[in-house]
N, C-alpha and C. Protein backbone atom coordinates (compact mmCIF):
# COMPACT_ATOMS: atom_id res chain seq x y z
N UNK A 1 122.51 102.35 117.76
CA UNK A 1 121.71 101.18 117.44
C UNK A 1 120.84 101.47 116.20
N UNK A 2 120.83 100.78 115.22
CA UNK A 2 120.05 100.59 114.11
C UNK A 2 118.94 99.41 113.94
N UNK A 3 117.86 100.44 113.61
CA UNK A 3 116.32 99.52 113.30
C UNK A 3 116.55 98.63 111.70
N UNK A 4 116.22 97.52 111.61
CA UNK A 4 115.74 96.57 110.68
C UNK A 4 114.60 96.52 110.39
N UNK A 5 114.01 96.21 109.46
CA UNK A 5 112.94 96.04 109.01
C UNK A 5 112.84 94.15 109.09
N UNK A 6 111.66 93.80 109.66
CA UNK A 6 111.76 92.29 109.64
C UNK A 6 110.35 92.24 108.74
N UNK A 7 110.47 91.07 107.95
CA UNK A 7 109.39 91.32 106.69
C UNK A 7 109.20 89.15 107.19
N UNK A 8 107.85 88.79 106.77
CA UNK A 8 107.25 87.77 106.55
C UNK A 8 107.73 87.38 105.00
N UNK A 9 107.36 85.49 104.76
CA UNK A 9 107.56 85.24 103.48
C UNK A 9 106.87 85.63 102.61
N UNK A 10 105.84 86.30 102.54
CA UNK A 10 105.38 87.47 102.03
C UNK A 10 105.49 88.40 101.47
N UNK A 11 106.76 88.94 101.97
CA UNK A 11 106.88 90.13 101.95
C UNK A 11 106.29 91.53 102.54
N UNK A 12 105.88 90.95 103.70
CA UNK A 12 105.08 92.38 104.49
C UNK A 12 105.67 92.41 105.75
N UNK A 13 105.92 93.49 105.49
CA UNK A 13 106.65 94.08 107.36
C UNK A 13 105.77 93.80 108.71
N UNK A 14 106.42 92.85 109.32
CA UNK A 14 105.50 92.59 110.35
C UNK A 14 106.63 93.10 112.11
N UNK A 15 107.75 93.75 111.76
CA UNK A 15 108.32 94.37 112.75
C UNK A 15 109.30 95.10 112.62
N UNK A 16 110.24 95.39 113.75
CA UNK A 16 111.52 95.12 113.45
C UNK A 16 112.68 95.13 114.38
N UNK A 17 113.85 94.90 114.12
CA UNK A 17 114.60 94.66 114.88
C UNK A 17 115.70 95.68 115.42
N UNK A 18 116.22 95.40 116.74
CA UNK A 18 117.48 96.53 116.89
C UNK A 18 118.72 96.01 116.70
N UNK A 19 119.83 96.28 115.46
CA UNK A 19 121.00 95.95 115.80
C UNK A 19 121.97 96.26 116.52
N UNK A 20 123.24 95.35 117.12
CA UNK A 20 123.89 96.34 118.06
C UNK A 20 125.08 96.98 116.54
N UNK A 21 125.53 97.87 116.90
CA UNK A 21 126.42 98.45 116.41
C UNK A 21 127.50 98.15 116.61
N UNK A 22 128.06 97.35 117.11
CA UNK A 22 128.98 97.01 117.26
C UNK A 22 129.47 95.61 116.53
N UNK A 23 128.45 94.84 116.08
CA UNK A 23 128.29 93.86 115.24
C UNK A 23 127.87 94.26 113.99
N UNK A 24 127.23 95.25 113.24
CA UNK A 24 127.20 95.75 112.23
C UNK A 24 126.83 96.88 111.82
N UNK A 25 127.38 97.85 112.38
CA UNK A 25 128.13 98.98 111.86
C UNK A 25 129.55 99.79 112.75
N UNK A 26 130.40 98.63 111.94
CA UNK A 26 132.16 98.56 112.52
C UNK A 26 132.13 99.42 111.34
N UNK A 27 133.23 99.75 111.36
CA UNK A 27 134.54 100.40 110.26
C UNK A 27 134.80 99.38 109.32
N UNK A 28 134.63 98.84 107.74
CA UNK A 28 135.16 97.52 107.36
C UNK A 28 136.43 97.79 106.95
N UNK A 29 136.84 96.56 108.04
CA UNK A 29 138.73 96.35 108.07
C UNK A 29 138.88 95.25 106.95
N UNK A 30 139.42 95.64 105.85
CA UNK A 30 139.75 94.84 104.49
C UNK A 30 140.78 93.63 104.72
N UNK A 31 141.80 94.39 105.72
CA UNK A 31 142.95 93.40 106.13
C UNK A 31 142.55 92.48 106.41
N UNK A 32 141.73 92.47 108.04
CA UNK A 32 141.30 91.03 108.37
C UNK A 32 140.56 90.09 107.39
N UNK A 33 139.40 90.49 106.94
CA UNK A 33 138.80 90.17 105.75
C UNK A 33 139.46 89.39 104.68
N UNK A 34 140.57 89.88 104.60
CA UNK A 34 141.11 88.96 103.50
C UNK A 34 142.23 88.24 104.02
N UNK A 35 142.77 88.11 105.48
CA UNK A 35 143.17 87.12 105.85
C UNK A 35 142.24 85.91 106.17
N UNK A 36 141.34 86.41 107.17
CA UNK A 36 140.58 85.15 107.11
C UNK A 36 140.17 84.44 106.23
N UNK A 37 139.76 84.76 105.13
CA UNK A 37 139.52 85.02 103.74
C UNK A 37 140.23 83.68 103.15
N UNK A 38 141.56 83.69 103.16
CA UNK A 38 142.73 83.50 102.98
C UNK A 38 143.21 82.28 103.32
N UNK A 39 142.62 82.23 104.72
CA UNK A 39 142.69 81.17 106.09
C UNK A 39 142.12 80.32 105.74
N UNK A 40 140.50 80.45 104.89
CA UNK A 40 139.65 79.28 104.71
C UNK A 40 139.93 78.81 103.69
N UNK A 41 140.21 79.20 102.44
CA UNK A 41 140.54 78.68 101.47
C UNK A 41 141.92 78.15 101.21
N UNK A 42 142.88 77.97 102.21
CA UNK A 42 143.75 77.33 102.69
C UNK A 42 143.32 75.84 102.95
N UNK A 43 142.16 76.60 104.06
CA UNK A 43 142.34 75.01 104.27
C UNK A 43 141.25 73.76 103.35
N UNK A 44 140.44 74.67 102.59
CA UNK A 44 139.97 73.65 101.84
C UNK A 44 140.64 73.43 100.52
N UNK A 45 142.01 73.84 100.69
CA UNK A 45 143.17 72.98 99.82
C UNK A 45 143.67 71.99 100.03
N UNK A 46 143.96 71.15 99.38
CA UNK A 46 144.34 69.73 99.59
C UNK A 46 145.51 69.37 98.29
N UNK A 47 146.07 68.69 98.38
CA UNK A 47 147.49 68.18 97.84
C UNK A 47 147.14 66.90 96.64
N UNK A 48 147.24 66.03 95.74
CA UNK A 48 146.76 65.09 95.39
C UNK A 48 147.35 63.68 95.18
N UNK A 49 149.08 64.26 94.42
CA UNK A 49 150.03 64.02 94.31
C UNK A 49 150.25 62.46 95.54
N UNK A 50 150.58 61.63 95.23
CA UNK A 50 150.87 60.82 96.27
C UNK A 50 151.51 58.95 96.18
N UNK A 51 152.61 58.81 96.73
CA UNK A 51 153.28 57.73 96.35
C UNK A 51 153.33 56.68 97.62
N UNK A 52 153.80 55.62 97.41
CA UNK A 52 153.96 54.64 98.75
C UNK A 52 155.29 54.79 99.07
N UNK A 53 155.73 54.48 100.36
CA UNK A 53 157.32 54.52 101.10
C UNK A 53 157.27 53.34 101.22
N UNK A 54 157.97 53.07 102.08
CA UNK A 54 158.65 51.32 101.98
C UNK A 54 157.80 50.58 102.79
N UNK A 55 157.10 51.35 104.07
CA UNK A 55 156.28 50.63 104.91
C UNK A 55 155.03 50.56 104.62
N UNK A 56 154.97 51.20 102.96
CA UNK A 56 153.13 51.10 102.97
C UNK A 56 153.33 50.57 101.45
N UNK A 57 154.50 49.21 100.78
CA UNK A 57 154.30 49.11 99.75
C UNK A 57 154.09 47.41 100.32
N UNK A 58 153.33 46.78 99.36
CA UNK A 58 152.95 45.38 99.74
C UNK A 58 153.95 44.31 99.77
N UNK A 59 154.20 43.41 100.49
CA UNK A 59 155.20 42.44 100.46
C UNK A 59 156.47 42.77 101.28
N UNK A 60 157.18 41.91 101.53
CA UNK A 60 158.34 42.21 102.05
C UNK A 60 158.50 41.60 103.61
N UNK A 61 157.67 40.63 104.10
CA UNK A 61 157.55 40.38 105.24
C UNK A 61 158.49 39.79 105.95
N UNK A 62 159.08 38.84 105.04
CA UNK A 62 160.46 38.35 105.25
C UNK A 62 161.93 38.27 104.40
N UNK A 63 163.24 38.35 105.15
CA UNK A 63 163.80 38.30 104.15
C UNK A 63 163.85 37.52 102.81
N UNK A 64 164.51 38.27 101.89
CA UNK A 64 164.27 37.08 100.62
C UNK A 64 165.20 36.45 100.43
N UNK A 65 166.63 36.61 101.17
CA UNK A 65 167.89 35.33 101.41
C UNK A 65 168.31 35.23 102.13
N UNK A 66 169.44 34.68 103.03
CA UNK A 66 169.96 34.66 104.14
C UNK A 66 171.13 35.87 103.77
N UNK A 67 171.51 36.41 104.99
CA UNK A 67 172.62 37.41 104.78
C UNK A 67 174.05 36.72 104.33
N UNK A 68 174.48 35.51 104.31
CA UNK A 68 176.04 35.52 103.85
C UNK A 68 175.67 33.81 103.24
N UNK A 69 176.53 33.79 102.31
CA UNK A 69 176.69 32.54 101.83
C UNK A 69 176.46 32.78 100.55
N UNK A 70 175.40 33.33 99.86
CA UNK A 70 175.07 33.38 98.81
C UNK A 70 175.33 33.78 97.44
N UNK A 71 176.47 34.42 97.97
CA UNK A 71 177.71 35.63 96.59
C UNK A 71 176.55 36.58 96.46
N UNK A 72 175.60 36.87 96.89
CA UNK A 72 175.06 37.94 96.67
C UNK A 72 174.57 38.79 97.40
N UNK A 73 174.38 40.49 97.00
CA UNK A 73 174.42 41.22 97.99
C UNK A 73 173.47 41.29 99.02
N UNK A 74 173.46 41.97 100.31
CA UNK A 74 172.48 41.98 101.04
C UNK A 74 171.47 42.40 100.89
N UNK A 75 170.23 42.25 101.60
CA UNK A 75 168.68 42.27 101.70
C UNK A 75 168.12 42.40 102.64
N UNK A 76 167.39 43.64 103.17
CA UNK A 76 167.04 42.68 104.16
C UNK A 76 165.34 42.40 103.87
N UNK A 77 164.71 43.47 103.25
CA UNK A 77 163.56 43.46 102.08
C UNK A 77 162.74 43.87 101.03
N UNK A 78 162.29 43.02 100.33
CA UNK A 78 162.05 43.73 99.25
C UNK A 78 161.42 45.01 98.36
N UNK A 79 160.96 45.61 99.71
CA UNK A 79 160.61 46.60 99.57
C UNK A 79 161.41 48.08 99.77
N UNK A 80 162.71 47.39 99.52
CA UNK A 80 164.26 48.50 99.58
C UNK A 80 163.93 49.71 98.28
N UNK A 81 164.12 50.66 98.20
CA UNK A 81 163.57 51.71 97.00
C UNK A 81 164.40 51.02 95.96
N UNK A 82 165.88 50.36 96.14
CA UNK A 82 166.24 50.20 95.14
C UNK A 82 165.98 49.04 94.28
N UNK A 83 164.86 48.80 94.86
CA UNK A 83 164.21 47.10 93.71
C UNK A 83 163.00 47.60 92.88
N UNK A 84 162.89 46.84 92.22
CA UNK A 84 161.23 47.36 91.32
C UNK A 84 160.43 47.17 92.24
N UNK A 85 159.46 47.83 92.40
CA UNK A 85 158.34 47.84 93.29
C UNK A 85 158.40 48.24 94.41
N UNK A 86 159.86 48.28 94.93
CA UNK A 86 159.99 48.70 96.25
C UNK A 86 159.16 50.30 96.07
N UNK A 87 159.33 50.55 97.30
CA UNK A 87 158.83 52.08 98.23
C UNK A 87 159.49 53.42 97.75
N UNK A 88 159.20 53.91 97.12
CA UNK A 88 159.53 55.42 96.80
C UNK A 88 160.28 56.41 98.37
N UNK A 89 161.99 56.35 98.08
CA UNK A 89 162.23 57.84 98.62
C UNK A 89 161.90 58.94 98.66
N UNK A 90 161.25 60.15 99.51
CA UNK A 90 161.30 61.28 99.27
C UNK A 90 160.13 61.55 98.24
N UNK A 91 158.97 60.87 98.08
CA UNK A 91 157.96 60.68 96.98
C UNK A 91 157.39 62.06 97.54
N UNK A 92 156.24 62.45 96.68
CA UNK A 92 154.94 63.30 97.18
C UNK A 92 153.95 62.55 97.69
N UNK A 93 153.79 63.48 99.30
CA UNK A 93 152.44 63.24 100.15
C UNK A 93 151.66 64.72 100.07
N UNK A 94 149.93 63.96 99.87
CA UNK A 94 149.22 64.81 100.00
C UNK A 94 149.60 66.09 101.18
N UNK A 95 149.39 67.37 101.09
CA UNK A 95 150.18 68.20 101.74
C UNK A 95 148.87 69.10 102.41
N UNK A 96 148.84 69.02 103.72
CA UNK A 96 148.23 69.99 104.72
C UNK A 96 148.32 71.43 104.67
N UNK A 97 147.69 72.09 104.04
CA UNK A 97 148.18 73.89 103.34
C UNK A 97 147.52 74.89 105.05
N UNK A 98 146.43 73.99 106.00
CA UNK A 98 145.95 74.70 106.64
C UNK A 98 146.94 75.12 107.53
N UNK A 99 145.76 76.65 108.18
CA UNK A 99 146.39 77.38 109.24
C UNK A 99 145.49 77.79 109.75
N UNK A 100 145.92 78.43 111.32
CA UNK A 100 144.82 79.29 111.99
C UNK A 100 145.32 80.50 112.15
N UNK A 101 144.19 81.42 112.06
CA UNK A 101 144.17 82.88 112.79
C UNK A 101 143.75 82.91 114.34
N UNK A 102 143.91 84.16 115.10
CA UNK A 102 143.44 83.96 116.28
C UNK A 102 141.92 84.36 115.93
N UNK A 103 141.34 83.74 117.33
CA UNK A 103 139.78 84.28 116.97
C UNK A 103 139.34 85.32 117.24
N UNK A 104 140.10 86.41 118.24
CA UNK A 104 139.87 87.92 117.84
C UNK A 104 139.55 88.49 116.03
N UNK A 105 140.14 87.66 115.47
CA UNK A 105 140.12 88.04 114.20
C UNK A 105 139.76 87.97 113.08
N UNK A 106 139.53 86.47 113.88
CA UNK A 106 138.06 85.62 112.85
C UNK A 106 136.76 86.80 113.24
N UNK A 107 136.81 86.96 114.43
CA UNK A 107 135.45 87.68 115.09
C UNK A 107 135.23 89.26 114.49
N UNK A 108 136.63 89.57 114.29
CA UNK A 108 136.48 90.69 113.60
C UNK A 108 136.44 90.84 111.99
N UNK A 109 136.63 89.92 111.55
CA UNK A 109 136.48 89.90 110.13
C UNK A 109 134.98 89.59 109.88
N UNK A 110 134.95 88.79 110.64
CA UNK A 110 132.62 88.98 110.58
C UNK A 110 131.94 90.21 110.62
N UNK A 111 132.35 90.64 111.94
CA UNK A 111 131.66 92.25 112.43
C UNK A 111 131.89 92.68 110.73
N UNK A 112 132.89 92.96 110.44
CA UNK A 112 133.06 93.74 109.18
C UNK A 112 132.53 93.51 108.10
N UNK A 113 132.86 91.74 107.88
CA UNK A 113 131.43 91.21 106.79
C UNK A 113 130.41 91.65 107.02
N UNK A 114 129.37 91.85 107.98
CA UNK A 114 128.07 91.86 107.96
C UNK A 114 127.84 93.17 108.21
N UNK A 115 129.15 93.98 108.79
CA UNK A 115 128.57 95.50 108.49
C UNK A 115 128.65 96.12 106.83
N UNK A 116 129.34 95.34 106.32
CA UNK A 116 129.35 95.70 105.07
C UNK A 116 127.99 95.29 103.91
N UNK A 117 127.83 93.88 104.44
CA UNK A 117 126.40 94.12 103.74
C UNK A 117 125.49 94.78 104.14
N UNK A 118 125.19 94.92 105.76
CA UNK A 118 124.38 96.00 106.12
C UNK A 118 124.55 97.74 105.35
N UNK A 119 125.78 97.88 105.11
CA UNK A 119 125.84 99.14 104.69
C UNK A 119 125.41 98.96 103.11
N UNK A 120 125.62 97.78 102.58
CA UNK A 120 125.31 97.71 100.78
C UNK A 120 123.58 97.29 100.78
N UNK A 121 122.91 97.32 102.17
CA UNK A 121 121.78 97.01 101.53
C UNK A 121 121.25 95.70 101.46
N UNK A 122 122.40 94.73 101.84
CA UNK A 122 122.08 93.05 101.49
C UNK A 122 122.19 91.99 102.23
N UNK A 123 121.16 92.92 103.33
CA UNK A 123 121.07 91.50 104.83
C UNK A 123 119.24 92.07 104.79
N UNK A 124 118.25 90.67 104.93
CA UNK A 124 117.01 90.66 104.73
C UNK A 124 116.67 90.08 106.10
N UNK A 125 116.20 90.35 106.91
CA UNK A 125 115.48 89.89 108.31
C UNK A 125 114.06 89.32 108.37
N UNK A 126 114.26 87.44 107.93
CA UNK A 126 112.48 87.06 108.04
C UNK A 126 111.97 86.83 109.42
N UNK A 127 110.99 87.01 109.89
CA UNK A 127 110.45 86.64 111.12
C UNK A 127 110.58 85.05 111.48
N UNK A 128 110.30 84.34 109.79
CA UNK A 128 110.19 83.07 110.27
C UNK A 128 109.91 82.24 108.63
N UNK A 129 109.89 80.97 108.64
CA UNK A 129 109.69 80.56 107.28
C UNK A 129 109.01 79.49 107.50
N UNK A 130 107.85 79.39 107.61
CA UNK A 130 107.18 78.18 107.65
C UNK A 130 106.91 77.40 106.67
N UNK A 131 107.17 75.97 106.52
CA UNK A 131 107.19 74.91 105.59
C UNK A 131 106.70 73.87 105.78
N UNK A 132 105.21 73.26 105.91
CA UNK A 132 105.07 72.11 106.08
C UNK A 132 105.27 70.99 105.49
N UNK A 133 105.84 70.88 103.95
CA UNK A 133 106.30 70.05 103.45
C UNK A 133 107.59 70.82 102.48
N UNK A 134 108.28 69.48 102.04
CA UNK A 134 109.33 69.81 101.04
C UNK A 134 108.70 70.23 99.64
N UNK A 135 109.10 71.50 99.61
CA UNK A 135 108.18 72.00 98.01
C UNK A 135 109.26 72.96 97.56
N UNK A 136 110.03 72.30 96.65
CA UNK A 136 111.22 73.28 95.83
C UNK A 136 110.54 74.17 95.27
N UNK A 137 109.27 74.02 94.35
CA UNK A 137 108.15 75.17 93.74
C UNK A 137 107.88 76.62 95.24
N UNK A 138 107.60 76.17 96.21
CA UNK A 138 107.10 77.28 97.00
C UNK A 138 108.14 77.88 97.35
N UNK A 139 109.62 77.50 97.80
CA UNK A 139 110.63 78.05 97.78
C UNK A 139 110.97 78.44 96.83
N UNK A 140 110.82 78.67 95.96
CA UNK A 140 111.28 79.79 94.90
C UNK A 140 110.67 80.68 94.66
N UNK A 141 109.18 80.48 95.11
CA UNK A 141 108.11 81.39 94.81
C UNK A 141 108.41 83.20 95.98
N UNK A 142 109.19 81.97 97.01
CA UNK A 142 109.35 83.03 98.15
C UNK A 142 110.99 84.13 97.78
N UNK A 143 111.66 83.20 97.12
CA UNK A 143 112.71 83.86 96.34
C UNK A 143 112.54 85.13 95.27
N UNK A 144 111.86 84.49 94.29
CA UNK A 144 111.16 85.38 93.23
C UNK A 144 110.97 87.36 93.98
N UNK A 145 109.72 86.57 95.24
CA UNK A 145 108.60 87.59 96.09
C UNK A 145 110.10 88.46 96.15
N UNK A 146 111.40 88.53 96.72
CA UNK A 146 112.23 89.32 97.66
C UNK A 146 113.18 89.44 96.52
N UNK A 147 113.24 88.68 95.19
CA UNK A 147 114.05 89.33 93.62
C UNK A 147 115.35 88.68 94.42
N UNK A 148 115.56 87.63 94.59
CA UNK A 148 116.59 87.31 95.00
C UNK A 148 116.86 85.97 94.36
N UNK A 149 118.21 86.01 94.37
CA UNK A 149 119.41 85.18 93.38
C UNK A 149 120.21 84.22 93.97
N UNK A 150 121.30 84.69 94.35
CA UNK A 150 122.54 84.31 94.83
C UNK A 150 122.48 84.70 96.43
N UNK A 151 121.79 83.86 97.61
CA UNK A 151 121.80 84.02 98.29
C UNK A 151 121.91 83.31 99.85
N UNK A 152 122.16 83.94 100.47
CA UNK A 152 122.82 83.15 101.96
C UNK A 152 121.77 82.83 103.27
N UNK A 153 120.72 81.70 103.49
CA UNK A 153 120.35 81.83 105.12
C UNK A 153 120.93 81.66 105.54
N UNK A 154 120.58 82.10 106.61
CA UNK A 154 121.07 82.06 108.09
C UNK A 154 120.04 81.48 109.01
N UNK A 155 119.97 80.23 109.67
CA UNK A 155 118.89 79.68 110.22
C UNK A 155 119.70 79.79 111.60
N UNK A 156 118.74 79.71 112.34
CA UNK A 156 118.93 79.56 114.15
C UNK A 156 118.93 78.16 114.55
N UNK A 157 118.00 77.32 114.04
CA UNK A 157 118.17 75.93 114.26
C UNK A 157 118.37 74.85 112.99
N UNK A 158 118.35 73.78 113.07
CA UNK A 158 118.19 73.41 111.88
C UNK A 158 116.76 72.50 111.28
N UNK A 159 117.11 72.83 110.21
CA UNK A 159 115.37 72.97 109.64
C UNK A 159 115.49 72.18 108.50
N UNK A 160 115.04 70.88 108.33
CA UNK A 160 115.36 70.11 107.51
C UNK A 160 114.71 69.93 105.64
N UNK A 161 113.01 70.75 106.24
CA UNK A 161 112.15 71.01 105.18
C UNK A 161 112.88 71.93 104.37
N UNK A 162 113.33 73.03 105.12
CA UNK A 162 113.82 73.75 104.40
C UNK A 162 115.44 73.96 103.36
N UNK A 163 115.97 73.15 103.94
CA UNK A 163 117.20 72.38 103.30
C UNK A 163 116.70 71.81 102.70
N UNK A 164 116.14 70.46 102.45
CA UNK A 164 115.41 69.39 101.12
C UNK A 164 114.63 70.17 100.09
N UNK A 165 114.27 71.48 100.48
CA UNK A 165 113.38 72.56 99.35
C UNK A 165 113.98 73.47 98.85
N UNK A 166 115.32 73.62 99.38
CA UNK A 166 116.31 74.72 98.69
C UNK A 166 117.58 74.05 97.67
N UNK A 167 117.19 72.97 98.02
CA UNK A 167 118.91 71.88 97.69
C UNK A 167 118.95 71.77 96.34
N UNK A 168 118.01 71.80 95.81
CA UNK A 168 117.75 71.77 93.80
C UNK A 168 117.65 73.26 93.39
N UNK A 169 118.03 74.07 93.92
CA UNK A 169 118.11 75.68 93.50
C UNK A 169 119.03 76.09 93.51
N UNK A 170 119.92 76.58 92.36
CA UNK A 170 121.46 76.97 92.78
C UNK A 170 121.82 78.28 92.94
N UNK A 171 122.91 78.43 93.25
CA UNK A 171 123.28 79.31 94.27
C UNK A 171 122.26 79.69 95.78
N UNK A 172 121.86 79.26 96.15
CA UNK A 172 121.69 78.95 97.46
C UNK A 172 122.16 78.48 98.39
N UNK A 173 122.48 78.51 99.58
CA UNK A 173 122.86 77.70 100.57
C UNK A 173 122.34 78.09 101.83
N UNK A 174 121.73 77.18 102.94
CA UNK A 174 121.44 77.01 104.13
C UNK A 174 122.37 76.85 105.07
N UNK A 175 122.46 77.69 106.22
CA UNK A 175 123.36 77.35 107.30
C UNK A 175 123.36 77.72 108.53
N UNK A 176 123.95 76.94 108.94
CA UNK A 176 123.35 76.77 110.82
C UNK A 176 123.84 78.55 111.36
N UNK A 177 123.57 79.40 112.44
CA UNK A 177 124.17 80.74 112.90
C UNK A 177 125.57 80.16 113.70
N UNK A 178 125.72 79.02 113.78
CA UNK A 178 126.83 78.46 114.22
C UNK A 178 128.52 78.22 113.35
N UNK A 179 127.60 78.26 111.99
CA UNK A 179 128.45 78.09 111.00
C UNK A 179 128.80 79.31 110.14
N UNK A 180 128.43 80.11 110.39
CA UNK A 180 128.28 81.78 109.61
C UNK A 180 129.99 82.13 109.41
N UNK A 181 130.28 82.26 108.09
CA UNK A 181 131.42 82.98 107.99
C UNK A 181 131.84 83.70 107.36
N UNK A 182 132.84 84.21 107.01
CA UNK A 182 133.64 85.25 105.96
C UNK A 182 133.52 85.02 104.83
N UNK A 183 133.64 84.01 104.43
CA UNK A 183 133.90 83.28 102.81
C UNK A 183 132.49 83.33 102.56
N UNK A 184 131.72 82.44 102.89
CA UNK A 184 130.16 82.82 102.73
C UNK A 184 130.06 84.15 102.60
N UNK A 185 129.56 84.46 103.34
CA UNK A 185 129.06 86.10 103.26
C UNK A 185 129.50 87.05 102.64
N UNK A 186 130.81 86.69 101.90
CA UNK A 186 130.76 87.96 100.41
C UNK A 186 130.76 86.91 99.58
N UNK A 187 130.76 85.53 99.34
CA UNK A 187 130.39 84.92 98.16
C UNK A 187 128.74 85.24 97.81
N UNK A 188 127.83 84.97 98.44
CA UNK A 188 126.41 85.15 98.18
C UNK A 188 126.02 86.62 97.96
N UNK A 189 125.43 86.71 97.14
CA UNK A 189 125.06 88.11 96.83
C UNK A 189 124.07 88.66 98.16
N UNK A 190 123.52 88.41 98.86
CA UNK A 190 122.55 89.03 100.04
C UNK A 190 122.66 87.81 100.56
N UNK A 191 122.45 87.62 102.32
CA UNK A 191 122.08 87.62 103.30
C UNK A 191 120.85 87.35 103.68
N UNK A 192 120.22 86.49 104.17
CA UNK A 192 118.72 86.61 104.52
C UNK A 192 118.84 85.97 106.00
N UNK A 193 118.87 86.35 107.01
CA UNK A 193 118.95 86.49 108.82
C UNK A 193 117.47 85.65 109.14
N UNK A 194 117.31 84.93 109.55
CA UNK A 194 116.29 84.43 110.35
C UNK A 194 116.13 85.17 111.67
N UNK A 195 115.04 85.78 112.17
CA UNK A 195 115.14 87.13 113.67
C UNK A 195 115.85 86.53 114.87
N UNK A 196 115.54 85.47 115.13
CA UNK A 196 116.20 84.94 116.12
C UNK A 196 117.89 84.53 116.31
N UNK A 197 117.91 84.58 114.90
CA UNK A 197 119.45 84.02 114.47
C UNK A 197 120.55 85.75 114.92
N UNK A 198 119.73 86.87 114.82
CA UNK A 198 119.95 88.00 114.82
C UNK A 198 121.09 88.27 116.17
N UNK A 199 120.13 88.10 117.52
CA UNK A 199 120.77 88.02 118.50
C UNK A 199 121.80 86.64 119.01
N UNK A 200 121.74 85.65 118.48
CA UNK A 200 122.73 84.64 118.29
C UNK A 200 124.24 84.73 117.75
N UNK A 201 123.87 85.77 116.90
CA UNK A 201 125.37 86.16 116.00
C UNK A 201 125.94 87.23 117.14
N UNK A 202 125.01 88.35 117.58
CA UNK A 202 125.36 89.41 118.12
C UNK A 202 126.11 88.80 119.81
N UNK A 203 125.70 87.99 120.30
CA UNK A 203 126.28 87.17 121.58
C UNK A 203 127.45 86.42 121.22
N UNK A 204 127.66 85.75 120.26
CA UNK A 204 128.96 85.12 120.12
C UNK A 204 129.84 86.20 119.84
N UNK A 205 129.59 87.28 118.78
CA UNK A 205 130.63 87.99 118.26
C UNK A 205 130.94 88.82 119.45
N UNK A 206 130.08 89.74 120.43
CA UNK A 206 130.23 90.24 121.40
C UNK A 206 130.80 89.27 122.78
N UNK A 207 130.86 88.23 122.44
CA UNK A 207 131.50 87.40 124.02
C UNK A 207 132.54 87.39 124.25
C-alpha cells in the first residue's frame, strides 16, 4: 500500500491517502492499453458518406401507368434506381466502426493507466475544491498554484460551479469517477483525483 499526499486548493498538505496496490501499482500492460485505446477511438468514428435507396427517396406512391396496354415498359415506381431520381443501389451508408472489449480488460487497462501516472508523478489528490460562485479567474489561479496545464479531474459527484469555471480554459476537462478512462488519462498531461473519488475508482476496478 502506498501513501499520497492530499494537498488543499492551496496547496498545503492537509493529509493523506492509502492506495490499494492493486489499482495503482500493477505492472503497465501496453497491450491492453492500446487496445482499449483502440476500442474508443473506434467508436468515436463515424462514416459520412451517404445516399438514399429506393424506400427513402421521395415520391413514388403510386404507380405511374397501368401494367399492359401502353407499348411501354413496366413500372411499378418511380423510384426504380433506373430512373432519374430514383434510389441509389448499393450507395454508401454512414458505417458503424464500433466494438467491444471484455471488461476484464477495460478494467485492466485503467489499473495500468493510473499506475502509470502514479509511477510518472502525475496524479494530484485535492481534499476538496470549494467554489461558491462561477469564477474562471479563481480557477486558474488554483491551476497556476499546482503549475498545471493540460489536465484531467476527476470529481466524485457532479459539480456544476466547477464545470461553468473550467469550460473557458483549454485543455481541461471535468469528469464524473464514473466516466474515467483510458483515452483520457494519457491524453491529459496529470490527473488531479478528488479524495473521495479515490476509493470510488478503487471499488469498481476491484469488484
Amino acid at each position: 500500500m502506498a501513501l499520497q499526499e492530499v494537498y488543499d486548493i492551496d496547496r498545503n498538505k492537509v493529509g493523506e491517502v492509502v492506495l490499494d496496490d492493486r489499482v495503482f501499482a500493477v505492472p503497465v500492460n501496453k497491450d491492453v492499453i492500446y487496445e482499449v485505446v483502440t476500442m474508443q477511438r473506434a467508436k468515436r468514428r463515424s462514416g459520412n458518406a451517404s445516399t438514399k435507396r429506393r424506400s427513402e427517396v421521395r415520391g413514388g406512391g403510386r404507380k405511374p401507368w397501368r401494367q399492359k396496354g401502353t407499348g411501354r415498359a413496366r413500372v411499378g415506381t418511380i423510384r426504380s434506381p433506373i430512373w432519374r431520381g430514383g434510389g441509389i443501389v448499393f450507395g454508401p451508408k454512414p458505417r458503424d466502426y464500433s466494438y467491444k472489449v471484455p471488461k476484464k480488460v477495460r478494467k485492466a487497462a485503467l489499473r495500468s493507466a493510473l499506475s502509470m501516472k502514479l509511477k510518472e508523478n502525475r496524479i494530484i489528490i485535492l481534499r476538496d475544491f470549494p467554489m461558491d460562485e462561477i469564477k474562471t479567474k479563481k480557477f486558474k489561479e488554483v491551476l497556476d498554484r499546482f503549475e498545471l496545464s493540460k489536465v484531467l479531474f476527476v470529481l466524485d459527484r457532479a459539480d456544476m460551479v466547477l464545470d461553468k469555471s473550467s469550460r473557458n480554459i483549454p485543455d481541461v476537462k471535468m469528469m464524473r469517477t464514473e466516466g474515467i478512462n483510458v483515452y483520457d488519462l494519457l491524453r491529459y498531461d496529470t490527473v488531479v483525483l478528488m479524495e473521495p473519488s479515490v476509493k470510488m475508482i478503487e471499488g469498481a476496478l476491484l469488484s
